[in-house]
C-alpha atoms as a PDB file:
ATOM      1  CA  UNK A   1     -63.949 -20.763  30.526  1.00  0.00           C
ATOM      2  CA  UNK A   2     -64.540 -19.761  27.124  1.00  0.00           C
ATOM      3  CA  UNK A   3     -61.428 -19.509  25.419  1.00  0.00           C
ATOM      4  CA  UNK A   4     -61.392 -18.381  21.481  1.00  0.00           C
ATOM      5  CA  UNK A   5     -59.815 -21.319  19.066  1.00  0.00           C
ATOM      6  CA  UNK A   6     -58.489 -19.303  16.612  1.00  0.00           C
ATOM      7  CA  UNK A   7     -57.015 -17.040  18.835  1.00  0.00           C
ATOM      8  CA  UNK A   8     -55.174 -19.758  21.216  1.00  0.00           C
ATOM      9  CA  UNK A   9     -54.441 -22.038  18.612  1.00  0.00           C
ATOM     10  CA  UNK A  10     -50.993 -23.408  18.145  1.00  0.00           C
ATOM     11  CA  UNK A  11     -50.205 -22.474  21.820  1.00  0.00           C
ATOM     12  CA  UNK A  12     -53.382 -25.368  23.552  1.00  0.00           C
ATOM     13  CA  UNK A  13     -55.191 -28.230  22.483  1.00  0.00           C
ATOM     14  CA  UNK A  14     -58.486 -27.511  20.617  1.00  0.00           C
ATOM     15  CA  UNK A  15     -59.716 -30.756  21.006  1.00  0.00           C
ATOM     16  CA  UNK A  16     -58.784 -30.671  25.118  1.00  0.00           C
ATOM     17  CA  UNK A  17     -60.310 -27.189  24.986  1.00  0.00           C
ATOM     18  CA  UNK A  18     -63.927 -28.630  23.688  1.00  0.00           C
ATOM     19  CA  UNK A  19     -63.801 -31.676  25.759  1.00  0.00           C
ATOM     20  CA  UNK A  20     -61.272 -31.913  28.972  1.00  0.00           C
ATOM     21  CA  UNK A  21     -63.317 -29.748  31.335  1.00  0.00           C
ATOM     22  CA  UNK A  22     -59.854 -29.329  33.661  1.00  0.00           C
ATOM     23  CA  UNK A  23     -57.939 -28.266  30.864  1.00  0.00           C
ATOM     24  CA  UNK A  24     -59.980 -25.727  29.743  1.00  0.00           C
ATOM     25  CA  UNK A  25     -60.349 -24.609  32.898  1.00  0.00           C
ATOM     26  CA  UNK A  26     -56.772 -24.237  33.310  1.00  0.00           C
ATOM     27  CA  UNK A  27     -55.793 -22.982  30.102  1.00  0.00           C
ATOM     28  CA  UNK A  28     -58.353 -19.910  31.191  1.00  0.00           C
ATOM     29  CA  UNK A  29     -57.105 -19.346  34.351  1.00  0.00           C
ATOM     30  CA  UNK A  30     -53.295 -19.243  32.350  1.00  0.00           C
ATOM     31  CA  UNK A  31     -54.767 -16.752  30.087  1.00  0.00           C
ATOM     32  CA  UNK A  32     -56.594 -15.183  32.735  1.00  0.00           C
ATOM     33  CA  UNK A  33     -53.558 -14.576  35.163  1.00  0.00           C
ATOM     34  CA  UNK A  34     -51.122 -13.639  31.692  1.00  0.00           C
ATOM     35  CA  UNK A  35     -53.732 -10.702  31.308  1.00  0.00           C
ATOM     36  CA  UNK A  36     -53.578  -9.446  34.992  1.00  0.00           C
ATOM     37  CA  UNK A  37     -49.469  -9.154  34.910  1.00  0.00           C
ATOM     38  CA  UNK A  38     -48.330  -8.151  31.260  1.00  0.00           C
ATOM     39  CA  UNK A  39     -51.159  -5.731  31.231  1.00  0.00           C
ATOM     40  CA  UNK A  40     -53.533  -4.547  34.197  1.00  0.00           C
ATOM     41  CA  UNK A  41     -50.873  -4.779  36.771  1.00  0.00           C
ATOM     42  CA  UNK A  42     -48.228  -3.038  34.005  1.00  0.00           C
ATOM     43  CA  UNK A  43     -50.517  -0.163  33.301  1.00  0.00           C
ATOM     44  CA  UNK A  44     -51.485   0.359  36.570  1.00  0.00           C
ATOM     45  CA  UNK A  45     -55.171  -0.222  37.159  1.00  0.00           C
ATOM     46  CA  UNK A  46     -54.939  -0.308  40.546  1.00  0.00           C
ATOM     47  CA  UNK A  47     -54.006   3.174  40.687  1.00  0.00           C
ATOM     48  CA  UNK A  48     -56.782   4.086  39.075  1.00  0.00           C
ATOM     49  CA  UNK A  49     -60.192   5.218  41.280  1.00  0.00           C
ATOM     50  CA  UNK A  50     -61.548   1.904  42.371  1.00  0.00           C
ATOM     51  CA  UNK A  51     -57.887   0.225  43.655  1.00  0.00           C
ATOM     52  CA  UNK A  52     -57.289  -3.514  43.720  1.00  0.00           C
ATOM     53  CA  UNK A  53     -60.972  -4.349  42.534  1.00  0.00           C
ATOM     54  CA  UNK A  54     -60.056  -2.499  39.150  1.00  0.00           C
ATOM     55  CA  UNK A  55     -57.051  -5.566  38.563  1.00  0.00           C
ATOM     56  CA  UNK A  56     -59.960  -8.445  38.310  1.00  0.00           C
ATOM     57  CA  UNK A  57     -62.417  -6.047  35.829  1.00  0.00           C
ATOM     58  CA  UNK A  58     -59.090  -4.848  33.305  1.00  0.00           C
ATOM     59  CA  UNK A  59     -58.133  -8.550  33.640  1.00  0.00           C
ATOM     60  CA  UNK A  60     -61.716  -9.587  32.531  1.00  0.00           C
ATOM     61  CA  UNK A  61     -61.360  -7.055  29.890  1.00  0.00           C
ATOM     62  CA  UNK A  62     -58.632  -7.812  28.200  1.00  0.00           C
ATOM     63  CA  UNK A  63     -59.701 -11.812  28.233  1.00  0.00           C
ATOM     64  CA  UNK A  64     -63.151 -10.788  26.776  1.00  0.00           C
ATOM     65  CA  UNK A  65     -61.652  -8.287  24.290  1.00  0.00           C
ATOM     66  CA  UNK A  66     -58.436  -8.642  24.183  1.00  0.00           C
ATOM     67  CA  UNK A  67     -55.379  -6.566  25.088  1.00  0.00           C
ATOM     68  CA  UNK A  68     -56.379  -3.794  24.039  1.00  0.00           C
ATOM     69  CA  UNK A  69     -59.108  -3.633  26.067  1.00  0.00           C
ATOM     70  CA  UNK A  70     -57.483  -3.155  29.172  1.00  0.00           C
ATOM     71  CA  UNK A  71     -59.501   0.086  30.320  1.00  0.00           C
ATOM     72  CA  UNK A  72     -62.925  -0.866  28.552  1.00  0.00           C
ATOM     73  CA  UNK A  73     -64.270  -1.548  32.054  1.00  0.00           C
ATOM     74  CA  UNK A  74     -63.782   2.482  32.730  1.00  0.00           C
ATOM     75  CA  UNK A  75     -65.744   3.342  29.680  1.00  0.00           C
ATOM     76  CA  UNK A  76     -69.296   3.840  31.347  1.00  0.00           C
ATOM     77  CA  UNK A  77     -71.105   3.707  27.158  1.00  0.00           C
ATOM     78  CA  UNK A  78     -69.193  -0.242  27.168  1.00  0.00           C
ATOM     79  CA  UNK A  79     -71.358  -2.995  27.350  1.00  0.00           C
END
């Protein structure tokens, strides 16, 4: 998982991040799952046209870009 330092710090371990393989990969699946139910699940991107397979890509957007970027994965210019 790639999780961003100054973003997440004060709330994990930067040095556990950079070295503790387990840790950061459950720090990123915390982060990951936070993303799906404050804000894919909330703003209902399984209603949208693609169902329950649109939950994984607003999740993945919001942990690449951050909240904000819930719906990038509907924008068909985003990279």
């Amino acid at each position: 998982m790639q999780i961003n330092e100054k973003v997440w710090r004060g709330f994990y371990d930067i040095q556990k991040l950079r070295w503790d393989i387990a840790y950061n990969s459950r720090t990123g699946s915390e982060i990951l799952l936070n993303y799906l139910l404050k804000y894919a699940l909330k703003q209902g991107e399984n209603r949208q046209r693609g169902g329950l397979d649109n939950l994984a890509r607003a999740s993945y957007s919001a942990y690449n870009g951050g909240p904000a970027q819930v719906a990038r994965y509907r924008n068909p210019r985003a990279a």
